[in-house]
Structure formats: structure tokens, C-alpha cells
C-alpha atoms as a PDB file:
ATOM      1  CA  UNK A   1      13.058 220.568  90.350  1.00  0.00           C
ATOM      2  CA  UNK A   2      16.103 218.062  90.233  1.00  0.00           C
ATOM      3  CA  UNK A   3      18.032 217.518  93.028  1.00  0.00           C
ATOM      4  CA  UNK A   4      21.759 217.702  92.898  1.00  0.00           C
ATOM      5  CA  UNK A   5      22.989 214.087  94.062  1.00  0.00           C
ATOM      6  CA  UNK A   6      25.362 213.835  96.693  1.00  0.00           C
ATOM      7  CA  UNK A   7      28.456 212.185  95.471  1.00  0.00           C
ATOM      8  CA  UNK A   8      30.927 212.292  98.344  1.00  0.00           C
ATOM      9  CA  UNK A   9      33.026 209.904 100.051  1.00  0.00           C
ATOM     10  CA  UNK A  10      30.553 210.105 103.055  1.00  0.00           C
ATOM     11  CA  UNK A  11      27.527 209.876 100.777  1.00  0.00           C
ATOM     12  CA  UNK A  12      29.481 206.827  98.964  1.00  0.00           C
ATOM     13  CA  UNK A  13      30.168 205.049 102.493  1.00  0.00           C
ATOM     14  CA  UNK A  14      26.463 205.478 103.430  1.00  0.00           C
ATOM     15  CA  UNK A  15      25.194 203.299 100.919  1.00  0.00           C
ATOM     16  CA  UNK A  16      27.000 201.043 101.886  1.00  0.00           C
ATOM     17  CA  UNK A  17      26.483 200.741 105.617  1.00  0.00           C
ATOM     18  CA  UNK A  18      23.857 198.206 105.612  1.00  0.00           C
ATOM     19  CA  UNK A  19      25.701 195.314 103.485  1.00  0.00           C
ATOM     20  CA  UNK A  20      27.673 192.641 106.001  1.00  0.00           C
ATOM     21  CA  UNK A  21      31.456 193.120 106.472  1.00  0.00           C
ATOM     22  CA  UNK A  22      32.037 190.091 104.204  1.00  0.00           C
ATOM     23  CA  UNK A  23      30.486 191.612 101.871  1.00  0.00           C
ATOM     24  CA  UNK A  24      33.086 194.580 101.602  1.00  0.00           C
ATOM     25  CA  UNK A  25      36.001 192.399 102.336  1.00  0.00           C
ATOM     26  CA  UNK A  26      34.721 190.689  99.734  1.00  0.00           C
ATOM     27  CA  UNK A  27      34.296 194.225  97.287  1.00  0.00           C
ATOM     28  CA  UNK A  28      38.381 195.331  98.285  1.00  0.00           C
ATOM     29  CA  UNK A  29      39.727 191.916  97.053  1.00  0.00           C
ATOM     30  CA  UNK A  30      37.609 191.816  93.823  1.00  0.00           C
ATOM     31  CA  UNK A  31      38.639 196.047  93.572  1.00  0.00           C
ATOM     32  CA  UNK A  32      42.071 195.227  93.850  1.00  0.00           C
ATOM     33  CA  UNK A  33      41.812 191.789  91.174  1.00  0.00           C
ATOM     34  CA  UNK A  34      43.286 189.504  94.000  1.00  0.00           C
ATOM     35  CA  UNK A  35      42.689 186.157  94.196  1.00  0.00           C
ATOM     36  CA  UNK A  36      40.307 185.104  97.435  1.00  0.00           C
ATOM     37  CA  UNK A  37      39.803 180.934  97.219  1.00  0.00           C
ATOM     38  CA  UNK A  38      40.323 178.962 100.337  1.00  0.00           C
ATOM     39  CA  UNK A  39      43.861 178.848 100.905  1.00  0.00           C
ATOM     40  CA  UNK A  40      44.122 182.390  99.860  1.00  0.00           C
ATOM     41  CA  UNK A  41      45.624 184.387 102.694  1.00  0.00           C
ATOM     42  CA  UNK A  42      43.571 188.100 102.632  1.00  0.00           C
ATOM     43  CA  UNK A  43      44.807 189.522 105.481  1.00  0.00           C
ATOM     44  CA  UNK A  44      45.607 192.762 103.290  1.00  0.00           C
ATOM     45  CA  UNK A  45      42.431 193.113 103.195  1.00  0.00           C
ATOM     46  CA  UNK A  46      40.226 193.208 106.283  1.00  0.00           C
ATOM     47  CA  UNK A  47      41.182 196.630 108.191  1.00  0.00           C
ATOM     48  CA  UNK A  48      42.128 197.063 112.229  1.00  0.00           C
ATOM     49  CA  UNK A  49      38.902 195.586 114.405  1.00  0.00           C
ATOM     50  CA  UNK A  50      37.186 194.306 111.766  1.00  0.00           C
ATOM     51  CA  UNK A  51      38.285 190.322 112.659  1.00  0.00           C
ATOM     52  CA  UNK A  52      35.782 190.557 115.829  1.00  0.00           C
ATOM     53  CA  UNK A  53      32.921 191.885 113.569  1.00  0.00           C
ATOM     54  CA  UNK A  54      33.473 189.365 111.153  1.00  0.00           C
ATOM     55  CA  UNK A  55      33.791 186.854 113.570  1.00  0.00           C
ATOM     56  CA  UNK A  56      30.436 188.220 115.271  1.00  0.00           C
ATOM     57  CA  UNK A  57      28.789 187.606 111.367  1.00  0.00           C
ATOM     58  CA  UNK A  58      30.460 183.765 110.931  1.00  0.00           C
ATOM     59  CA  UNK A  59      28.607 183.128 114.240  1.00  0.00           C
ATOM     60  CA  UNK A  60      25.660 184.967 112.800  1.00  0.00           C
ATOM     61  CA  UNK A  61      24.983 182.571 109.791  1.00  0.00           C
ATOM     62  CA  UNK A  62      26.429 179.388 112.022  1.00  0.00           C
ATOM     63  CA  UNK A  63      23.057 179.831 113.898  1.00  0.00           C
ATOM     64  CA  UNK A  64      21.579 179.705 110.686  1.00  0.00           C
ATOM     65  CA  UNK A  65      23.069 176.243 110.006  1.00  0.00           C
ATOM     66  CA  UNK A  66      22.498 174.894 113.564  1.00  0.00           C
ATOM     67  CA  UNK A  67      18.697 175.912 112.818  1.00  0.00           C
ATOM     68  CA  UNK A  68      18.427 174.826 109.597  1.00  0.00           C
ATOM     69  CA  UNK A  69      19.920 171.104 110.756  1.00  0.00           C
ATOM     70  CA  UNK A  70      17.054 171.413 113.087  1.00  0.00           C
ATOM     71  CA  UNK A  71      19.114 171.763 116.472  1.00  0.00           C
ATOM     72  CA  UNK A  72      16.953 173.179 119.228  1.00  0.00           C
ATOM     73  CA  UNK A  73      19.586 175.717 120.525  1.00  0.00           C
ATOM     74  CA  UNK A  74      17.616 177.645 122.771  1.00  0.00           C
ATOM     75  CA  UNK A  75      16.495 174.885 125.088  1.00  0.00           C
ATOM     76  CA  UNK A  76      20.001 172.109 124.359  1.00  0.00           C
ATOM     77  CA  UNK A  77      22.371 173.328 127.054  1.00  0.00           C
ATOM     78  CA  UNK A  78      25.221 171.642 124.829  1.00  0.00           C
ATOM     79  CA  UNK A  79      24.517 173.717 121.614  1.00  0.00           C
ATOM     80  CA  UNK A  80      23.829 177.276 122.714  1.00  0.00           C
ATOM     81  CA  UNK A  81      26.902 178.522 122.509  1.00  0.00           C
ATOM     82  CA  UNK A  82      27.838 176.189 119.416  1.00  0.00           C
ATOM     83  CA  UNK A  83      27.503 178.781 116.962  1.00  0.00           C
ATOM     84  CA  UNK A  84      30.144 181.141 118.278  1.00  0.00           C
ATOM     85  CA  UNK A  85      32.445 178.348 119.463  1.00  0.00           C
ATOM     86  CA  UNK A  86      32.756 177.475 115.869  1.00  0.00           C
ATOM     87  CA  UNK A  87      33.109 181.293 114.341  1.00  0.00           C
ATOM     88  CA  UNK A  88      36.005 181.532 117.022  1.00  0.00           C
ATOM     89  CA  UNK A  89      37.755 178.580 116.057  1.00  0.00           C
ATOM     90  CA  UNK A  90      37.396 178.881 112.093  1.00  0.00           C
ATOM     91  CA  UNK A  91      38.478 183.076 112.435  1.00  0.00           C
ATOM     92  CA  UNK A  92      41.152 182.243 115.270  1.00  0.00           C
ATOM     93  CA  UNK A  93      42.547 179.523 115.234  1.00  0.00           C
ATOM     94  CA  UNK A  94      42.048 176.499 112.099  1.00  0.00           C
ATOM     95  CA  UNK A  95      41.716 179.157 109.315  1.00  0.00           C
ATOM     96  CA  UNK A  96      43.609 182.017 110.988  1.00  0.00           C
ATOM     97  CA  UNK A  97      46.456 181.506 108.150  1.00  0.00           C
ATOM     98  CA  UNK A  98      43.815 183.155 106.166  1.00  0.00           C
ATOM     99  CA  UNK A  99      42.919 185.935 108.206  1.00  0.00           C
ATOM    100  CA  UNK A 100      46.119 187.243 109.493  1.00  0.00           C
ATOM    101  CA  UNK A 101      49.680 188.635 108.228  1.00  0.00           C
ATOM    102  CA  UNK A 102      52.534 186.516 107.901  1.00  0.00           C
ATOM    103  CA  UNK A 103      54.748 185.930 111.185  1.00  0.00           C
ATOM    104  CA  UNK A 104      57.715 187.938 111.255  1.00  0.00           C
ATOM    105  CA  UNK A 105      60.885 186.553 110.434  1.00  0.00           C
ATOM    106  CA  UNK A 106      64.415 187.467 110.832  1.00  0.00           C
ATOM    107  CA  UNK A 107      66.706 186.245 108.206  1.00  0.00           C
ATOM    108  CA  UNK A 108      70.703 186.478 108.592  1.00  0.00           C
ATOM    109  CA  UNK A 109      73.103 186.730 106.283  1.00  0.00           C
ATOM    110  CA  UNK A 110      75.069 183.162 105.786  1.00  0.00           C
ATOM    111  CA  UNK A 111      78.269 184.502 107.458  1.00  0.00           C
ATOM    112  CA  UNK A 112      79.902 181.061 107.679  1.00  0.00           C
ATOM    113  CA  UNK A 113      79.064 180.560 103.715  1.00  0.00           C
ATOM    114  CA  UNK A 114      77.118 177.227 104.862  1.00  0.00           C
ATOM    115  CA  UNK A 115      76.876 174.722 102.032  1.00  0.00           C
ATOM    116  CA  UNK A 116      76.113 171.484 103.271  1.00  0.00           C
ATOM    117  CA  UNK A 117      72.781 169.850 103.416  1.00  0.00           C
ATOM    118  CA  UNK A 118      70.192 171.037 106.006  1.00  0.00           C
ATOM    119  CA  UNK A 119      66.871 168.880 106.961  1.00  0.00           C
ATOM    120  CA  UNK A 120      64.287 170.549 109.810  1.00  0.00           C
ATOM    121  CA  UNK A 121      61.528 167.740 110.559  1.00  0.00           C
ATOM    122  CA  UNK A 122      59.350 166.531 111.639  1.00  0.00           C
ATOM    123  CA  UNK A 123      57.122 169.818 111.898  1.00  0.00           C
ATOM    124  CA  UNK A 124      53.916 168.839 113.227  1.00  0.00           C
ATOM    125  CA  UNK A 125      50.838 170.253 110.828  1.00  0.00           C
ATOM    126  CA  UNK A 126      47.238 170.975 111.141  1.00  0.00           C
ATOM    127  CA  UNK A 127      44.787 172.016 108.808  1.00  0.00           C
ATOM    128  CA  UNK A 128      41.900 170.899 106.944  1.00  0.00           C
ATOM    129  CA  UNK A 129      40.494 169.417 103.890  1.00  0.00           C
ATOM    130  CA  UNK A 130      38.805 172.368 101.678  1.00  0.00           C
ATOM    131  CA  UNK A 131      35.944 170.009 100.561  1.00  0.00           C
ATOM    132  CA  UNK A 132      34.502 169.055 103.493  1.00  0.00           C
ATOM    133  CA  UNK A 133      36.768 170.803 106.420  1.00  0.00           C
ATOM    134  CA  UNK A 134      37.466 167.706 107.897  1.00  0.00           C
ATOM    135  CA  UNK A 135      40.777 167.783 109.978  1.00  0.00           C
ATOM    136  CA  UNK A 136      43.876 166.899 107.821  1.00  0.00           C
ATOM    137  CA  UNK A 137      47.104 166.617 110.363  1.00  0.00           C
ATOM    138  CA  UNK A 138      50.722 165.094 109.408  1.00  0.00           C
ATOM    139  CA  UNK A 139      54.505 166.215 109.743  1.00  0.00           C
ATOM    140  CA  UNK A 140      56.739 167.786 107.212  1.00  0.00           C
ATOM    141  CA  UNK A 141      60.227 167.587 105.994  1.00  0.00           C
ATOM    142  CA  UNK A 142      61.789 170.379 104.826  1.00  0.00           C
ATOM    143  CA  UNK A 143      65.402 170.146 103.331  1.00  0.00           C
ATOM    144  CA  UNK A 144      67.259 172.985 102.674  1.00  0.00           C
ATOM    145  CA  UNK A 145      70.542 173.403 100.348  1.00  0.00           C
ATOM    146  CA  UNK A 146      72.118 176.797 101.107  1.00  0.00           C
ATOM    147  CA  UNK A 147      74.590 179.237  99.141  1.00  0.00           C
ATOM    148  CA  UNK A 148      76.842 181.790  99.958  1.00  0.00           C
ATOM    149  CA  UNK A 149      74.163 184.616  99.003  1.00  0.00           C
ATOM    150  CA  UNK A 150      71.190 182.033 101.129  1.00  0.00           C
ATOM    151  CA  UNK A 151      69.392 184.355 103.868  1.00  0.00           C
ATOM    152  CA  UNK A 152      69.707 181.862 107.333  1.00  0.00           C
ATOM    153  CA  UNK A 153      66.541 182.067 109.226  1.00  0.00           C
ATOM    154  CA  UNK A 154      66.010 179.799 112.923  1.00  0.00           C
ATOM    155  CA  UNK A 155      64.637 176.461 112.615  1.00  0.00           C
ATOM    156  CA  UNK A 156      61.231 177.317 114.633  1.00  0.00           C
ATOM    157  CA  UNK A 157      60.757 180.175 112.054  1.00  0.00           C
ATOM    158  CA  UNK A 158      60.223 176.636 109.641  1.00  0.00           C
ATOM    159  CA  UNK A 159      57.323 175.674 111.853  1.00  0.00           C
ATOM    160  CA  UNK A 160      56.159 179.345 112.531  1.00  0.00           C
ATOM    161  CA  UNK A 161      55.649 179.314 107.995  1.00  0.00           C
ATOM    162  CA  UNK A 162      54.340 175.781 107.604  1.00  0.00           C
ATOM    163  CA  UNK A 163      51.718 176.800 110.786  1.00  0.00           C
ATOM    164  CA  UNK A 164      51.019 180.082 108.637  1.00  0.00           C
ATOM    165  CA  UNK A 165      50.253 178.308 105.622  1.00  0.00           C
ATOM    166  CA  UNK A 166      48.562 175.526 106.491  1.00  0.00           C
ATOM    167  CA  UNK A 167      46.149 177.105 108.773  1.00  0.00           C
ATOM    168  CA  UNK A 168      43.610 177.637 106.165  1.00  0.00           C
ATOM    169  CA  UNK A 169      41.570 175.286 104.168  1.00  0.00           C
ATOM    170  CA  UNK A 170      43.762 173.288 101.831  1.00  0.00           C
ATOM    171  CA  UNK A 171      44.671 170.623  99.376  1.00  0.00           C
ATOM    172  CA  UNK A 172      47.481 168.960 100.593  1.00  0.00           C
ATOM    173  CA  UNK A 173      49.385 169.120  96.935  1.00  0.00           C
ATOM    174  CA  UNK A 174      48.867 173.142  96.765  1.00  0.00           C
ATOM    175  CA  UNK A 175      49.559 173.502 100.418  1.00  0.00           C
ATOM    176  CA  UNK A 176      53.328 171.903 100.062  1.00  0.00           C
ATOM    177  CA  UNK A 177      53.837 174.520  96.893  1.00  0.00           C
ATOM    178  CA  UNK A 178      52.291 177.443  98.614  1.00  0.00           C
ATOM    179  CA  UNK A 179      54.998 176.532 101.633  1.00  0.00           C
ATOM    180  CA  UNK A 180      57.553 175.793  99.331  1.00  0.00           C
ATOM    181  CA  UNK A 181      56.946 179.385  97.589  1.00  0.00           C
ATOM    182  CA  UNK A 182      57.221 180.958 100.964  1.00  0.00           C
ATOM    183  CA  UNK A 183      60.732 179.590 101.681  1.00  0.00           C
ATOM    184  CA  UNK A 184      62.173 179.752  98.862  1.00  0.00           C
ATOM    185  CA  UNK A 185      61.050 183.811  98.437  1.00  0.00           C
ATOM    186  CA  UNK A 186      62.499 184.313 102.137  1.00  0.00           C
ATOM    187  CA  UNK A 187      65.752 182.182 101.982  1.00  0.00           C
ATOM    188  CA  UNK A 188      66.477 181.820  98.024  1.00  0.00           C
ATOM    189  CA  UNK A 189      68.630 178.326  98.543  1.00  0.00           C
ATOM    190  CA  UNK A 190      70.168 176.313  95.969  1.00  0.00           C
ATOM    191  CA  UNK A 191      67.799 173.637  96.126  1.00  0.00           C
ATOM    192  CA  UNK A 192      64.704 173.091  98.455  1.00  0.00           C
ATOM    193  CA  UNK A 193      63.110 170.167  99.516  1.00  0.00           C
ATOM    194  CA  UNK A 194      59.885 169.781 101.273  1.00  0.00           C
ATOM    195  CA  UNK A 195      58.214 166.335 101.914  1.00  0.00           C
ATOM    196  CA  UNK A 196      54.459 165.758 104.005  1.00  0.00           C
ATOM    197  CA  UNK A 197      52.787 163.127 105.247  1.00  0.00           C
ATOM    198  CA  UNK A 198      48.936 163.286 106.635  1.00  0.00           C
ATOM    199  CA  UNK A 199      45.975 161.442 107.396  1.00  0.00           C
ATOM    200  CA  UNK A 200      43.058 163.385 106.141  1.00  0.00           C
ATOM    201  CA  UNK A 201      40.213 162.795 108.268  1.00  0.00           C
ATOM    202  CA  UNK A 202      37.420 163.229 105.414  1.00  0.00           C
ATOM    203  CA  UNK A 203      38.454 159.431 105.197  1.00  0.00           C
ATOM    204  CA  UNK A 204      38.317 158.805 108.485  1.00  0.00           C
ATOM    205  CA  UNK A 205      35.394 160.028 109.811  1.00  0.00           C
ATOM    206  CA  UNK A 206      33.159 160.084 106.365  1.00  0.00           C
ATOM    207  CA  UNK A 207      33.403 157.983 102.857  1.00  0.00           C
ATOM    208  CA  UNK A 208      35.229 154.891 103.061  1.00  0.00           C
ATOM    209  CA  UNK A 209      36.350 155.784 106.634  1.00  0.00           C
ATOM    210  CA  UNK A 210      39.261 154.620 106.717  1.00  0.00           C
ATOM    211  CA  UNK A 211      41.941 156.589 109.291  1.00  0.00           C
ATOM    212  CA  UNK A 212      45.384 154.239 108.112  1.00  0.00           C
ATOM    213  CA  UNK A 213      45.716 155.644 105.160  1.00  0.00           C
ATOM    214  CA  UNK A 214      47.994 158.800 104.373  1.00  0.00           C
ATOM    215  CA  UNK A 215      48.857 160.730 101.964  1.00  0.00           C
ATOM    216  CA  UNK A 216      52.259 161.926 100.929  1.00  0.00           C
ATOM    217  CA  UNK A 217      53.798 163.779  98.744  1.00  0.00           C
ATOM    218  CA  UNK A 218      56.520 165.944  97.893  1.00  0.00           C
ATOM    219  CA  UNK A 219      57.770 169.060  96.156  1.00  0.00           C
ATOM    220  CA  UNK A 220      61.798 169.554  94.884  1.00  0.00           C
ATOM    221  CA  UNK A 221      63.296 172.567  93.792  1.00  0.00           C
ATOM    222  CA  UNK A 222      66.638 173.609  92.353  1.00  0.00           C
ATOM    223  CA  UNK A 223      69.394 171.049  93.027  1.00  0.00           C
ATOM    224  CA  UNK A 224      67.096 168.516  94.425  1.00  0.00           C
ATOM    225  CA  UNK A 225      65.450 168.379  91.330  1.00  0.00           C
ATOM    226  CA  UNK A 226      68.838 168.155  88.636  1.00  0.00           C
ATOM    227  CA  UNK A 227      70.542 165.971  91.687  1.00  0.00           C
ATOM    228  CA  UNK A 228      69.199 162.756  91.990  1.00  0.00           C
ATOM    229  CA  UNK A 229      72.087 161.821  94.571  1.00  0.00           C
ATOM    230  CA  UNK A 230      71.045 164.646  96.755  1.00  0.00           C
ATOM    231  CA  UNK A 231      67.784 164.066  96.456  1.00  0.00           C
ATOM    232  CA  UNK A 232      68.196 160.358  97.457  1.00  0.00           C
ATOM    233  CA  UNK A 233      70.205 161.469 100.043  1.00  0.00           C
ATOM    234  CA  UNK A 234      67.188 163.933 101.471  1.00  0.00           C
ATOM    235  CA  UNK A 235      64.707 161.316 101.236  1.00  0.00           C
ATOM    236  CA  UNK A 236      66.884 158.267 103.252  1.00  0.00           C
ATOM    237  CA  UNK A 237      67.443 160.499 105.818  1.00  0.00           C
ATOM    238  CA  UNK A 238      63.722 160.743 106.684  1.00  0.00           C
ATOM    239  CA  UNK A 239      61.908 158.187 108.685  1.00  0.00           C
ATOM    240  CA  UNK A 240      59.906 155.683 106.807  1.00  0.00           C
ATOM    241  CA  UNK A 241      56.899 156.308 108.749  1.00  0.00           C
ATOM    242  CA  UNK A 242      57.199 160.150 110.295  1.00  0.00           C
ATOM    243  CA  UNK A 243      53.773 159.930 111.640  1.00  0.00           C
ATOM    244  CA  UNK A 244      54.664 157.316 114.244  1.00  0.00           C
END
């Protein structure tokens, strides 16, 4: 005799219970056709108290890695809490850009109809390299050309963004347009401006190790870009050498 299979929602769920909570973050953001690389925020995606459990399976395969690199664990006092120290800082702190919902941020209307050119810098920055998650830190610029119709939001909301963003894995060239995006959505200006300088530490500390040089570059938008005395003007009002 056949038996009737059990199709619902609970039945569904079952079959799933086994498989690691990556694994169905994973499922929802493929599901939905979203994006997921490294600087990919997916915060839409993991539901309320799942960030410990996930956190509890990055620690999970980190033992793996400490094993596998042939770390004795169990009896070195210094690595036998490794595994979790690292989950917790990837989850909660370097890569929490990735993990978690934008900040909240209050925008004003521009009352005063503020036209003039606006610079907030330097804005300290921390992240790290997506090849080899080496530490890349450096300041940014950010200039801002407002309009009548240009949403005003405070200056440590700047730093609150560029904090968001680059707390994931990144490329320093996407990271600038993903933060540049993000302004420009929440204030719409005229013209934006946003200039970084870092020293990426997968020179430092690996390759040609080599911790003087930095990389800069830029990204212009609007009247920065059809203005080349504004955008002149932008760039001589930065320090040569922000990092010092």
C-alpha cells in the first residue's frame, strides 16, 4: 500500500533540521536571487537569534582549521579558546557590516537652502582585504555639494556609514562606490566626493611586505565630476598625507 507523503510546512522544515544555519542563510539569499559575495551586506536575511548560532558554527569549523594547521588546542593554554575568539570577532565586530542592518539615520530637510561646499574628514576606517583578510585601515574624505531639495544628516552619521560599509571584507575600489552609493541614496546632493587612503596590511605582513605603501583612490559624482574647479578645490583642501 502507498503511503500518502506528508507535504506540510512542518514536514518541509523537518527535512531540513539537520543542515547548518549557513546552509539556510545561504538557501533564503539564493530563494530570493540576491547577491551574497563578501562585501555583500545580508542582514535581511539571517532571522532574530540566529547571529549566536551562526557564530557558535564559524567557531565550529575554526577548530577545524586550528586542527588541520596542526595546533594542539587541547593541551596550548594560548589557543584553546582561539577558535571562538576569532568567530566573535569576524560575526561581531570586523565583518559585522555584513551581518547587521544599516545604522539609523536621521536626515533633515535643508531649511537654510545650504549650497556651499561641505568636506567631513578624516574618518578613520577599518576593514580588511577580501583575499587574504589581512587588516586594511586608512581615513576618508568625503565632500559633499548640497541643494535646496539635499536631505542634511550629522557629520558622525558620515562615520556611522563608512563604519557600516567597510566592516566587511572588501576591495578598497568597490568599498569607496558601495559608500558613495549609500550617501548619495540618503542625501541626493549635487555632487559627491569621496576620497581614501589605506595601508593594506596583505603587504605588510605577507608578499613584498612592505607597510609604506598606500593606496588611494577616489570616486566623484555629479558636479565634482563636470566641475573641474570644484573638484580641485575638494582635493587642495585635503591633507597631502591624511594618514599622518
Amino acid at each position: 500500500m502507498l503511503m500518502k507523503s506528508d507535504s506540510s510546512p512542518l514536514a518541509a522544515s523537518n527535512t531540513d533540521e539537520g543542515l547548518p544555519l549557513s546552509v539556510k542563510i545561504r538557501e533564503r539569499i539564493v530563494a530570493a536571487r540576491r547577491r551574497f559575495n563578501a562585501n555583500d551586506n545580508i542582514a535581511d536575511f539571517i532571522e532574530p537569534g540566529e547571529l549566536e548560532r551562526l557564530l557558535d558554527e564559524v567557531a565550529d569549523k575554526m577548530q577545524g582549521v586550528l586542527q588541520s594547521l596542526v595546533i594542539d588546542t587541547e593541551h596550548d593554554h594560548n589557543t584553546q579558546d582561539t577558535a571562538r575568539r576569532v568567530a566573535k570577532m569576524y560575526i561581531q565586530e570586523v565583518f559585522k557590516g555584513r551581518y547587521v542592518k544599516a545604522p539609523t539615520i536621521t536626515e533633515f530637510p535643508n531649511a537654510e537652502h545650504l549650497n556651499e561646499l561641505m568636506i567631513v574628514g578624516p574618518i578613520k576606517v577599518r576593514s580588511a582585504c577580501s583575499h587574504h583578510f589581512c587588516p586594511v585601515i586608512g581615513q576618508v574624505w568625503i565632500g559633499v555639494m548640497p541643494n535646496e531639495r539635499t536631505n542634511v544628516i550629522g557629520l558622525s552619521k558620515y562615520a556611522r556609514l563608512a563604519e557600516w560599509v567597510m566592516g566587511r571584507p572588501q576591495i578598497q575600489e568597490e568599498a569607496v562606490v558601495q559608500l558613495a552609493d549609500l550617501i548619495q541614496e540618503k542625501t541626493q546632493p549635487d555632487g559627491l566626493a569621496i576620497v581614501m587612503e589605506a595601508t593594506h596590511f596583505c603587504m605588510g605582513w605577507r608578499g613584498v611586505k612592505d607597510l609604506d605603501s598606500k593606496m588611494i583612490n577616489s570616486v566623484m559624482r555629479g558636479v565634482f565630476l563636470k566641475d573641474p574647479n570644484l573638484r580641485r578645490e575638494f582635493l587642495s583642501l585635503i591633507p597631502k598625507k591624511t594618514s599622518e
